[in-house]
C-alpha atoms as a PDB file:
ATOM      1  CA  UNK A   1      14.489  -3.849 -12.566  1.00  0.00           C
ATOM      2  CA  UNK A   2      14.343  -2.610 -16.010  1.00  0.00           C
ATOM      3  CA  UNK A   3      12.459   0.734 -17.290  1.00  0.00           C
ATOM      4  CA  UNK A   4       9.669  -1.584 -18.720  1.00  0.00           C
ATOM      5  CA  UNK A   5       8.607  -2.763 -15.357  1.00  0.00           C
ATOM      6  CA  UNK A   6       9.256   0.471 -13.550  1.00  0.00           C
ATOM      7  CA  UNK A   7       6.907   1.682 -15.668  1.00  0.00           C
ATOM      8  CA  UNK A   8       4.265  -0.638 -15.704  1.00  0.00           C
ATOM      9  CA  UNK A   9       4.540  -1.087 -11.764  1.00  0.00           C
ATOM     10  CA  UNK A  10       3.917   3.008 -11.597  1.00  0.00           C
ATOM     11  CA  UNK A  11       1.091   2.746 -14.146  1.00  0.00           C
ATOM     12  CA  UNK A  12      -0.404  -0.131 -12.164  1.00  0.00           C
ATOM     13  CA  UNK A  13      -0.170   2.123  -8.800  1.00  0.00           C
ATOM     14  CA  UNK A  14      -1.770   5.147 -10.344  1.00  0.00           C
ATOM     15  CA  UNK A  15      -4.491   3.156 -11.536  1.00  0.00           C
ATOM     16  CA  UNK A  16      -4.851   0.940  -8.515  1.00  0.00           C
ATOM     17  CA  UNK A  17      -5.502   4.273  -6.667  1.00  0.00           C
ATOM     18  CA  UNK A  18      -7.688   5.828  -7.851  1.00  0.00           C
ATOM     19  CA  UNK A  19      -9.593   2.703  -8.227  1.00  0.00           C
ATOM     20  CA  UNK A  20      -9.363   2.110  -4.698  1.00  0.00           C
ATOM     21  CA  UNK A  21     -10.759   5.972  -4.016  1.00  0.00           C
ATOM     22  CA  UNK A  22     -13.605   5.213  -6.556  1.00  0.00           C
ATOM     23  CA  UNK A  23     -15.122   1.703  -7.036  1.00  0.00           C
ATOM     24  CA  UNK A  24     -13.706  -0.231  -4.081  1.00  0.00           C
ATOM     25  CA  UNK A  25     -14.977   2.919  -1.351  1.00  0.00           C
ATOM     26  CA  UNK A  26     -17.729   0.579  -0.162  1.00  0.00           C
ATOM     27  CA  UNK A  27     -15.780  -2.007   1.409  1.00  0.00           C
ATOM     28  CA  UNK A  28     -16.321  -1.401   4.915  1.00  0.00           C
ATOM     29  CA  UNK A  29     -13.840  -0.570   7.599  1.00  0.00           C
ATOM     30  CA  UNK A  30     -11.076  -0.014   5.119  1.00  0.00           C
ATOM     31  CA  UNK A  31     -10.554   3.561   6.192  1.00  0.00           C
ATOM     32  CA  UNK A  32      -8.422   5.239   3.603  1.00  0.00           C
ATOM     33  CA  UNK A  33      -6.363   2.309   1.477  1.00  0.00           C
ATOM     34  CA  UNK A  34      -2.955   4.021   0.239  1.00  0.00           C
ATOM     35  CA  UNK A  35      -0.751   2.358  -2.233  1.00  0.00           C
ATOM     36  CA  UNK A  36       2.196   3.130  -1.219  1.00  0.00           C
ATOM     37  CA  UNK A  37       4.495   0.683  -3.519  1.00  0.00           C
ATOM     38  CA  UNK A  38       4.299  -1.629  -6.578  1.00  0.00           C
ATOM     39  CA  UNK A  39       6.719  -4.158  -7.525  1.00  0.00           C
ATOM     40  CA  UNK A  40       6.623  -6.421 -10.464  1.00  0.00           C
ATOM     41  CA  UNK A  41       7.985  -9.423 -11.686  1.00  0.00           C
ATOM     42  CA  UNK A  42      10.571  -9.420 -14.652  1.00  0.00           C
ATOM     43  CA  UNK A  43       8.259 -11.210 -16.815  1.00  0.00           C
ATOM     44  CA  UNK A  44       5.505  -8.668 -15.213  1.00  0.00           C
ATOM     45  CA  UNK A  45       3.004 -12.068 -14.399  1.00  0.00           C
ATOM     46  CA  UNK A  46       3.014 -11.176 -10.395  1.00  0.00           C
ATOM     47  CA  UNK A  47       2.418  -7.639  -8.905  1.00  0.00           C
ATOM     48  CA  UNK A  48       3.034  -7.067  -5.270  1.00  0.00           C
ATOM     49  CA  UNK A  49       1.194  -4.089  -3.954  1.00  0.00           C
ATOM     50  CA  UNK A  50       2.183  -2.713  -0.578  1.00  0.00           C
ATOM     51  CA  UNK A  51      -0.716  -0.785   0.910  1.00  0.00           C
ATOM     52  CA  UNK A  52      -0.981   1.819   4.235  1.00  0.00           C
ATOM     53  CA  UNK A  53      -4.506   1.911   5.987  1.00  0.00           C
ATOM     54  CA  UNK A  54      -5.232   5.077   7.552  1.00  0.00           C
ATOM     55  CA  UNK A  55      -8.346   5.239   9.643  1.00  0.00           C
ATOM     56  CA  UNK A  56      -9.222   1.908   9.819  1.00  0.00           C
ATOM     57  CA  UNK A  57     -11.925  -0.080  12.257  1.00  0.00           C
ATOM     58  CA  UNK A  58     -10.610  -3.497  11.753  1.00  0.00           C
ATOM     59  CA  UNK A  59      -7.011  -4.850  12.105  1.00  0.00           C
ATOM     60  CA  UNK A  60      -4.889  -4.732   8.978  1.00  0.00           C
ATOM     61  CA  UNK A  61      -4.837  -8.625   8.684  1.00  0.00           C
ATOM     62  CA  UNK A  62      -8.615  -8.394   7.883  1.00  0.00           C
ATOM     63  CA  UNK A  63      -8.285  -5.696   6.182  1.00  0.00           C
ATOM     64  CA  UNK A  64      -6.173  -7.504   3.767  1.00  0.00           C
ATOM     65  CA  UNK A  65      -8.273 -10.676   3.867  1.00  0.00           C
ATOM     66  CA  UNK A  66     -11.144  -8.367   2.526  1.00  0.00           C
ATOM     67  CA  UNK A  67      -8.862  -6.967  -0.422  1.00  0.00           C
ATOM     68  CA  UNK A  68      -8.404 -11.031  -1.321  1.00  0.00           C
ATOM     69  CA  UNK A  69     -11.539 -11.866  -1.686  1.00  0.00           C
ATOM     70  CA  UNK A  70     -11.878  -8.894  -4.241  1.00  0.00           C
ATOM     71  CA  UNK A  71      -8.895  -9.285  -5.567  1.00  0.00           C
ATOM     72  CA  UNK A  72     -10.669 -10.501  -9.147  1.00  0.00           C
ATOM     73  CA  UNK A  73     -12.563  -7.203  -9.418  1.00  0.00           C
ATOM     74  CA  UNK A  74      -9.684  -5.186  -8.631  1.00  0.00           C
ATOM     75  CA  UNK A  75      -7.704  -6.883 -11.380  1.00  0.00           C
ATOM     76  CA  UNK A  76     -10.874  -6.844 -13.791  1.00  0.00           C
ATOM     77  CA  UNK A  77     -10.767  -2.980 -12.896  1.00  0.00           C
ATOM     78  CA  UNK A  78      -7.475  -2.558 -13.185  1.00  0.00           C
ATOM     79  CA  UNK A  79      -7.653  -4.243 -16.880  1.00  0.00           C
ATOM     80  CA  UNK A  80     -10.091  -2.023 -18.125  1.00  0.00           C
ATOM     81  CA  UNK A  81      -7.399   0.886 -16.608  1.00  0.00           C
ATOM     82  CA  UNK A  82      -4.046  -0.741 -18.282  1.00  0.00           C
ATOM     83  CA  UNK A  83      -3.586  -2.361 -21.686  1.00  0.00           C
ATOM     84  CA  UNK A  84      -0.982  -5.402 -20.872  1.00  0.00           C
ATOM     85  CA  UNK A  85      -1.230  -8.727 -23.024  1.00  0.00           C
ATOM     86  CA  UNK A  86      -1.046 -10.405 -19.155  1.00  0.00           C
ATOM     87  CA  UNK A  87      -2.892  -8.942 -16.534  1.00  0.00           C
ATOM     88  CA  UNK A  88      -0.351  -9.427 -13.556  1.00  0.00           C
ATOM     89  CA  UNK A  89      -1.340 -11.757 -10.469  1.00  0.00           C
ATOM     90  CA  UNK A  90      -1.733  -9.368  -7.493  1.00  0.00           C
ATOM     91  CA  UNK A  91      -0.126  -9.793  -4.082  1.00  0.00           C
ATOM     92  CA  UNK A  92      -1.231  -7.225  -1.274  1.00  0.00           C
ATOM     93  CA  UNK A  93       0.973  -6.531   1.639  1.00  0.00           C
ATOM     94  CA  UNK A  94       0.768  -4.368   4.206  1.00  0.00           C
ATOM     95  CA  UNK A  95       3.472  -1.110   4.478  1.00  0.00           C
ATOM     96  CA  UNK A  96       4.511  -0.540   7.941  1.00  0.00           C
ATOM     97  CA  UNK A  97       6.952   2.089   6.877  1.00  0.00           C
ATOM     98  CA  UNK A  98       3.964   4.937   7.972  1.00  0.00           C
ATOM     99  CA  UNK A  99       4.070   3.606  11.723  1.00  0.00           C
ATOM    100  CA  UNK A 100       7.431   2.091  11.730  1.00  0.00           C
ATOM    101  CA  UNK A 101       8.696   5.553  11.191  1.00  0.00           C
ATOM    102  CA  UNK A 102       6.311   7.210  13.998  1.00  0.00           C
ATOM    103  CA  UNK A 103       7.849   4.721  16.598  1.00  0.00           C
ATOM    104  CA  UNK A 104      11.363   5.962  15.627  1.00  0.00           C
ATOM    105  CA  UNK A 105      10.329   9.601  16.057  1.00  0.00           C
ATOM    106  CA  UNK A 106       8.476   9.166  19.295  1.00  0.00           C
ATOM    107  CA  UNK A 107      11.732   7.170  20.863  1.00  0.00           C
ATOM    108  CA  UNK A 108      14.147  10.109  19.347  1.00  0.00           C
ATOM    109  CA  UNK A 109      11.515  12.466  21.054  1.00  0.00           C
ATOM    110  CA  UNK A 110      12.139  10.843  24.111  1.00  0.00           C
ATOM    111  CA  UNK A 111      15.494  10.743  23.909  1.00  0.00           C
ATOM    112  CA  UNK A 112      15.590  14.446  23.540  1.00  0.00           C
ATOM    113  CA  UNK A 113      13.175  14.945  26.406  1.00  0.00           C
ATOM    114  CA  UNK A 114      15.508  12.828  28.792  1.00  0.00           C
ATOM    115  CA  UNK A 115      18.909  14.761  27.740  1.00  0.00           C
ATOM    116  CA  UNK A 116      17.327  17.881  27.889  1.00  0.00           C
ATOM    117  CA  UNK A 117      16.065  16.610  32.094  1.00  0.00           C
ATOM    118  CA  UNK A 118      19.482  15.711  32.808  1.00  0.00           C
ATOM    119  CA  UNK A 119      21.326  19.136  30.821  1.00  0.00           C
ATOM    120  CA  UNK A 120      19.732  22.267  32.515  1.00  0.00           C
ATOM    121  CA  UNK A 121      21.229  24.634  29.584  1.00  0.00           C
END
């Protein structure tokens, strides 16, 4: 990846947040909506945004349907935010990495708990 698009992927995940904190707050049953990663093409025509939901009512897949359908006025906000000749194409994902991490912790937690059954020291 070269500086150019490290840079505009971090600019577009700044931006992206705080417009998700401000103008995109009324979507209901988002919970808190964390972008947690941007990647961009070379050519910087395709963005895929990974996002963490904290708090939400609905599962993530509609959660992510709903971000679709607004996907055009988060890119129109996100061009008023960002100067870029091309306003790049976004791609939302969801980032397990928040609970994928938890699961590991709770199993090493349980781990511990079992050795420290079977070793009375």
């Amino acid at each position: 990846m070269s500086v150019r698009t490290e840079k505009v992927a971090q600019e577009i995940k700044n931006k992206l947040n705080q417009a998700m904190s401000k103008d995109l707050s009324e979507i209901s049953g988002l919970g808190l909506v964390t972008v947690s990663k941007v990647t961009t093409t070379p050519d910087l025509k395709i963005a895929k945004i990974y996002l963490s939901f904290l708090g939400n009512k609905i599962p993530v897949e509609e959660c992510l349907e709903k971000l679709e359908a607004r996907k055009k006025h988060i890119r129109f906000l996100l061009a008023k935010l960002i100067i870029l000749k091309y306003m790049p194409e976004l791609q939302f994902y969801h980032d397990d990495t928040i609970e994928y991490a938890d699961r590991i912790q709770k199993l090493i937690n349980e781990i511990h708990e079992k050795d420290s059954e079977h070793d009375p020291q």
